[in-house]
N, C-alpha and C. Protein backbone atom coordinates (compact mmCIF):
# COMPACT_ATOMS: atom_id res chain seq x y z
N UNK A 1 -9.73 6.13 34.58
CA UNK A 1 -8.95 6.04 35.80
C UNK A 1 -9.80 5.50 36.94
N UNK A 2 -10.21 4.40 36.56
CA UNK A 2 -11.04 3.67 38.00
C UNK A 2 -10.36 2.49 38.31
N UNK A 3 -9.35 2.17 38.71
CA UNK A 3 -8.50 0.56 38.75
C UNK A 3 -8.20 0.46 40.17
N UNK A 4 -7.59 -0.52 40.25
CA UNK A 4 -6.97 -0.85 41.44
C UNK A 4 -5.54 -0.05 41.61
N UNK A 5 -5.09 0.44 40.44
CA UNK A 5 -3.75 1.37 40.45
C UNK A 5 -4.13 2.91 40.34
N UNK A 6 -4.77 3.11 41.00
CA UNK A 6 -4.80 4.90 41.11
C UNK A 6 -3.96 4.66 42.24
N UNK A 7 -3.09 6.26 41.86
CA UNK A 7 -2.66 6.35 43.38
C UNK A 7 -2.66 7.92 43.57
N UNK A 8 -2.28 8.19 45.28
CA UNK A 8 -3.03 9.63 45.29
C UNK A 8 -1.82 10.07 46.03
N UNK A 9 -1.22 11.32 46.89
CA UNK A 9 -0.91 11.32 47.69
C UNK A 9 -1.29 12.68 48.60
N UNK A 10 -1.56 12.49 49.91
CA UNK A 10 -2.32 13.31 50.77
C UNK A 10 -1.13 14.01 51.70
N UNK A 11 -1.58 15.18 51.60
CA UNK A 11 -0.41 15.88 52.40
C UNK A 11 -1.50 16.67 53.49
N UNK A 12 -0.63 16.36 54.77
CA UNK A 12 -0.93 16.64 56.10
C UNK A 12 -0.73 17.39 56.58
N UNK A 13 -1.39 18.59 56.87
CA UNK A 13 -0.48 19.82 58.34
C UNK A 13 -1.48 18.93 59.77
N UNK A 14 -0.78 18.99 60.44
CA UNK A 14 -1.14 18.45 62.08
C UNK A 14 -1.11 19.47 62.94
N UNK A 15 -2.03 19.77 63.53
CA UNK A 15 -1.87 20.26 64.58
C UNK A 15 -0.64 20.61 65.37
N UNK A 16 -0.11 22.12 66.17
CA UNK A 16 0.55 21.95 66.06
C UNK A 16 1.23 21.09 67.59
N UNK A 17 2.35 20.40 67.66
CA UNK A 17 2.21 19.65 69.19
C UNK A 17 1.51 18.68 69.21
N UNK A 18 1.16 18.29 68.32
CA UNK A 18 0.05 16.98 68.51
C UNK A 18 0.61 15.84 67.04
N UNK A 19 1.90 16.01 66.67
CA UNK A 19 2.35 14.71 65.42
C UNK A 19 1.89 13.82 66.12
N UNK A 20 3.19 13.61 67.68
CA UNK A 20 3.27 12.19 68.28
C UNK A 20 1.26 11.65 68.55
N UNK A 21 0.62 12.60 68.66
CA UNK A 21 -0.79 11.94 68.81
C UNK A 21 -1.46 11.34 67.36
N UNK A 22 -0.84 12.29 66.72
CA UNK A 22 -1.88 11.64 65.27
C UNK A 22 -0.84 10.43 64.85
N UNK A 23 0.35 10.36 64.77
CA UNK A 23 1.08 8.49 64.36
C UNK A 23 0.49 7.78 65.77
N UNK A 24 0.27 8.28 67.11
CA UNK A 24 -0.31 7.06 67.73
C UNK A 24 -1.80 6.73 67.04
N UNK A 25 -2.62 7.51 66.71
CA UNK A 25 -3.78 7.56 65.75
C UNK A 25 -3.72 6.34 64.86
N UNK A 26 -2.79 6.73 64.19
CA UNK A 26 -2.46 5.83 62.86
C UNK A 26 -1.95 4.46 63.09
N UNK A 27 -1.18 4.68 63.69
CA UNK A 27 -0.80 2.90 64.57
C UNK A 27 -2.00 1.97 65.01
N UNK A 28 -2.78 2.68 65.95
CA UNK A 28 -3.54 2.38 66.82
C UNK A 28 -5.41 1.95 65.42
N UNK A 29 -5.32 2.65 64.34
CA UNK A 29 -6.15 2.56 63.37
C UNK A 29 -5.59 1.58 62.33
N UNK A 30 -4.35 1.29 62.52
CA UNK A 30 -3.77 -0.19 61.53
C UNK A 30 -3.63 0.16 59.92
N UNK A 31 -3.25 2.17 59.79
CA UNK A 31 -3.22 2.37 58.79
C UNK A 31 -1.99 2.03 57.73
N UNK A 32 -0.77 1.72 58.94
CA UNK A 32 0.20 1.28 57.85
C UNK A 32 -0.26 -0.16 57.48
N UNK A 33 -0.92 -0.94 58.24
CA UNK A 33 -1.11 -1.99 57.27
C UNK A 33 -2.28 -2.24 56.29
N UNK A 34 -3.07 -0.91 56.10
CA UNK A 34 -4.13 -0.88 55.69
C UNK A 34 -3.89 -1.19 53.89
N UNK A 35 -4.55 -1.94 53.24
CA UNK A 35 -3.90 -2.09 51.88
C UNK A 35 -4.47 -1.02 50.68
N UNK A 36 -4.86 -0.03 51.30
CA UNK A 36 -4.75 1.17 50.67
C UNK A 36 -3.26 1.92 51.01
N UNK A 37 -2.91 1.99 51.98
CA UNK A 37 -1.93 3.29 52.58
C UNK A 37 -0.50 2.16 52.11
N UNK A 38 0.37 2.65 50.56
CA UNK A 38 1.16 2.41 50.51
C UNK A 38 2.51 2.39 51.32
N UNK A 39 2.45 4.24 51.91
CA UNK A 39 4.04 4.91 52.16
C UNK A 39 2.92 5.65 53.25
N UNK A 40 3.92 6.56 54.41
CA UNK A 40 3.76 7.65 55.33
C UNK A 40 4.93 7.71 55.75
N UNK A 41 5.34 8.81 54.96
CA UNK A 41 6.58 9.99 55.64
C UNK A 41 6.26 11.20 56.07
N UNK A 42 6.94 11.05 57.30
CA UNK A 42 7.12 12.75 57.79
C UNK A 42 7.89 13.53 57.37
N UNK A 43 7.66 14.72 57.09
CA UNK A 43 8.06 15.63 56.40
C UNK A 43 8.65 16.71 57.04
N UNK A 44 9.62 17.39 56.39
CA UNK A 44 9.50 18.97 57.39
C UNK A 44 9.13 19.92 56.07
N UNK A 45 8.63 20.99 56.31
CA UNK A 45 7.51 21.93 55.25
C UNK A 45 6.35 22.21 55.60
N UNK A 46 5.78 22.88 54.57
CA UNK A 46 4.26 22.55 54.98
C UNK A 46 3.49 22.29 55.61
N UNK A 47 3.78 20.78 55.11
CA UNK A 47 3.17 19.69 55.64
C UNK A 47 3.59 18.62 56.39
N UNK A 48 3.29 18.16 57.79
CA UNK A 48 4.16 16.95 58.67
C UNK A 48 3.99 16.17 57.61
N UNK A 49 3.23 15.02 57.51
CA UNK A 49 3.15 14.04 56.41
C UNK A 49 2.83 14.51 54.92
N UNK A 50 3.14 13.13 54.27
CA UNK A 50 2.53 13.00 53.20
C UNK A 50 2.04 11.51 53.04
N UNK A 51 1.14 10.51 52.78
CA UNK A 51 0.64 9.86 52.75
C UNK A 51 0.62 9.21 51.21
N UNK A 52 0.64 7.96 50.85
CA UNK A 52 0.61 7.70 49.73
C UNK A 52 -0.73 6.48 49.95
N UNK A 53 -1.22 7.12 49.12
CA UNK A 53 -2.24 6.05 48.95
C UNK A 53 -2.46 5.52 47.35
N UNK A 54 -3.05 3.85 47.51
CA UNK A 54 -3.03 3.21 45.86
C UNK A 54 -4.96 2.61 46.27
N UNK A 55 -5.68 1.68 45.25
CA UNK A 55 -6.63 1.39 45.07
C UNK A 55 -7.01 2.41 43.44
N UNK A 56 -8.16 1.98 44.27
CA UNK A 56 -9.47 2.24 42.96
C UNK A 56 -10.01 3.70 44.23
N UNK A 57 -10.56 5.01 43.16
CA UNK A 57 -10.67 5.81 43.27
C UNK A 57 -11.60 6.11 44.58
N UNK A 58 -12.72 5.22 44.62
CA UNK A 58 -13.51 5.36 45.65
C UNK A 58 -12.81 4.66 47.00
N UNK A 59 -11.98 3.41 46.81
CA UNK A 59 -11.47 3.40 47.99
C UNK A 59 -10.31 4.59 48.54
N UNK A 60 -9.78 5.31 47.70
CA UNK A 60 -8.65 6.10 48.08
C UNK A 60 -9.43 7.33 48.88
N UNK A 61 -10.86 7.94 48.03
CA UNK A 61 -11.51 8.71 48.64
C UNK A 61 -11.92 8.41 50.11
N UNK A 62 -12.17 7.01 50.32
CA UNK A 62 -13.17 6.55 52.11
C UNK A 62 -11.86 6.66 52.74
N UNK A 63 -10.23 6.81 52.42
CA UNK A 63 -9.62 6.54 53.61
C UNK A 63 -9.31 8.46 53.25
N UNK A 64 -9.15 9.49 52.60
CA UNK A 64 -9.09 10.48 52.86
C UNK A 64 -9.65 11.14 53.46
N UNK A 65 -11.35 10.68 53.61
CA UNK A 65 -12.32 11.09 54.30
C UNK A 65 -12.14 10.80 55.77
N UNK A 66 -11.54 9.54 56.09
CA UNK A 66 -10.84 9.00 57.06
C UNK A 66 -9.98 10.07 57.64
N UNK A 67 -9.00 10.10 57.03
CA UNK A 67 -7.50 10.84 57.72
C UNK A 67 -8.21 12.45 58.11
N UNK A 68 -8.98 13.00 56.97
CA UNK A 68 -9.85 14.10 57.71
C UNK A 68 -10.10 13.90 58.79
N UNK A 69 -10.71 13.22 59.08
CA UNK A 69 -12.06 13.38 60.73
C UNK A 69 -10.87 13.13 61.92
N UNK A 70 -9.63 13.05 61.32
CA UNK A 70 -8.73 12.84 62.80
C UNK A 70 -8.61 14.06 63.22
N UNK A 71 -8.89 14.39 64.64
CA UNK A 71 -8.92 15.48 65.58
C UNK A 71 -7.42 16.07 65.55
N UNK A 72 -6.85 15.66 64.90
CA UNK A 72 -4.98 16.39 65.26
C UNK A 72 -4.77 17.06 63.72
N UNK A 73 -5.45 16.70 62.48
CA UNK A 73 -5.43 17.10 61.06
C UNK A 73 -6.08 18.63 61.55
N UNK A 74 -5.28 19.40 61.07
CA UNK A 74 -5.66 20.62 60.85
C UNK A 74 -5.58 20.68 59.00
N UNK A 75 -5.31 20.52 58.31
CA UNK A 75 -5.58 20.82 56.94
C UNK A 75 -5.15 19.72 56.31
N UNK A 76 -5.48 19.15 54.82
CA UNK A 76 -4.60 18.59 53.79
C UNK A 76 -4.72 18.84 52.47
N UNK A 77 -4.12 18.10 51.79
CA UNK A 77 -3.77 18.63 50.00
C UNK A 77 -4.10 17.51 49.60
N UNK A 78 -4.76 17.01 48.59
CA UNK A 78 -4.44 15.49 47.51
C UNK A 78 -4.56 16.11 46.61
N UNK A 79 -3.24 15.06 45.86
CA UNK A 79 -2.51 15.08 44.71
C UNK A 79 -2.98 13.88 44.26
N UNK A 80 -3.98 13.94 42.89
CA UNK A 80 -4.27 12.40 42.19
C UNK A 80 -3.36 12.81 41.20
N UNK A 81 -2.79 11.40 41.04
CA UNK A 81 -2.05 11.16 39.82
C UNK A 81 -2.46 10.61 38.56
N UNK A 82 -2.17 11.09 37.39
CA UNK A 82 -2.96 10.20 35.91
C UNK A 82 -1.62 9.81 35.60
N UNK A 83 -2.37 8.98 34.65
CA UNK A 83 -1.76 7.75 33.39
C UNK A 83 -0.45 8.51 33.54
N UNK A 84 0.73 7.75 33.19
CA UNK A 84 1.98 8.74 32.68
C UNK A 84 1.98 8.85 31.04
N UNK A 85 2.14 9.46 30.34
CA UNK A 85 2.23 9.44 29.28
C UNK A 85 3.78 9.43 28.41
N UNK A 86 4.50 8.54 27.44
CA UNK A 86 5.62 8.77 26.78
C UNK A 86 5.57 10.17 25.76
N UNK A 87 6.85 10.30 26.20
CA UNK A 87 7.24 11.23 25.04
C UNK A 87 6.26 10.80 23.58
N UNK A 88 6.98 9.34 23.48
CA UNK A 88 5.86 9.14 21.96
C UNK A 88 5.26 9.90 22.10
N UNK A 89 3.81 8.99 23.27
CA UNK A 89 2.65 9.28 22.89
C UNK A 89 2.32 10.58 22.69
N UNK A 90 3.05 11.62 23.19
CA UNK A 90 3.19 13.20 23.40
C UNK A 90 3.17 13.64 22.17
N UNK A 91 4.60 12.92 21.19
CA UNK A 91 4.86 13.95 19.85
C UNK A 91 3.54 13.59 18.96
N UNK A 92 2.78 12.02 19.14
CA UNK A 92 1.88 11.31 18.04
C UNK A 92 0.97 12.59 18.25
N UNK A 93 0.54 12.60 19.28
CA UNK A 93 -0.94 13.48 19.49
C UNK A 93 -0.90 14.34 19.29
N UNK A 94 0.28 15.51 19.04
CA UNK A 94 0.42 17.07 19.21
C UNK A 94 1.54 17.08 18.02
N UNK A 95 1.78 15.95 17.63
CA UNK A 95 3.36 16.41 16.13
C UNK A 95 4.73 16.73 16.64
N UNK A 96 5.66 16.40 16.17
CA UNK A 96 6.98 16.35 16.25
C UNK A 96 7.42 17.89 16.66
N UNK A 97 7.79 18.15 17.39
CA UNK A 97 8.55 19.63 17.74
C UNK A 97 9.78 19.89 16.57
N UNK A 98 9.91 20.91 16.23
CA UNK A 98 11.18 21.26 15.25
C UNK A 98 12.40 21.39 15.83
C-alpha cells in the first residue's frame, strides 16, 4: 500500500466557535485545491469535518500533520483504507462457507 491511490479520511472536531475560522484557514491555505485533499464535508457529530484525502502514504501523512498544527483543530481520527477485497478473493483464501 504505497501508490498514488491510498486514500485516508481525517475526521475533525474544531474548536468550539471557531469552524468559520478553520474553512477561512483552509481557503486561505489552497487546501481544496491541494491535489491531495479530494472531498471536505462538514458534518454534524463528532466531528465538524471529515476530510478525504488520496496520494501515496507519505504524502497523505505531511498534509495530516498539516491539518494538526491548525490552531482551531482541537482533535482528529484517520481512517486509512486497504485494498478492497472480492467476495472471491474472500471464499479462495479462507474456503467456501456451507
Amino acid at each position: 500500500m504505497n501508490s498514488k491511490n491510498d486514500r485516508a479520511y481525517v475526521l475533525v472536531e474544531i474548536h468550539p466557535g471557531k469552524e468559520e475560522d478553520f474553512c477561512n484557514e483552509v481557503l486561505s491555505k489552497g487546501w481544496i485545491l491541494d491535489s491531495e485533499v479530494e472531498r471536505m464535508d462538514f458534518v454534524h457529530g463528532s466531528f465538524d469535518f471529515i476530510i478525504t484525502l488520496h496520494g501515496t502514504l507519505k504524502d497523505i501523512d505531511k498534509k495530516i500533520m498539516e491539518i494538526r498544527k491548525s490552531p482551531f483543530v482541537h482533535k482528529t481520527e484517520t481512517l486509512i483504507c486497504f485494498e478492497m477485497f472480492t467476495w472471491e478473493d474472500i471464499s479462495s483464501q479462507f474456503g467456501k462457507q456451507p
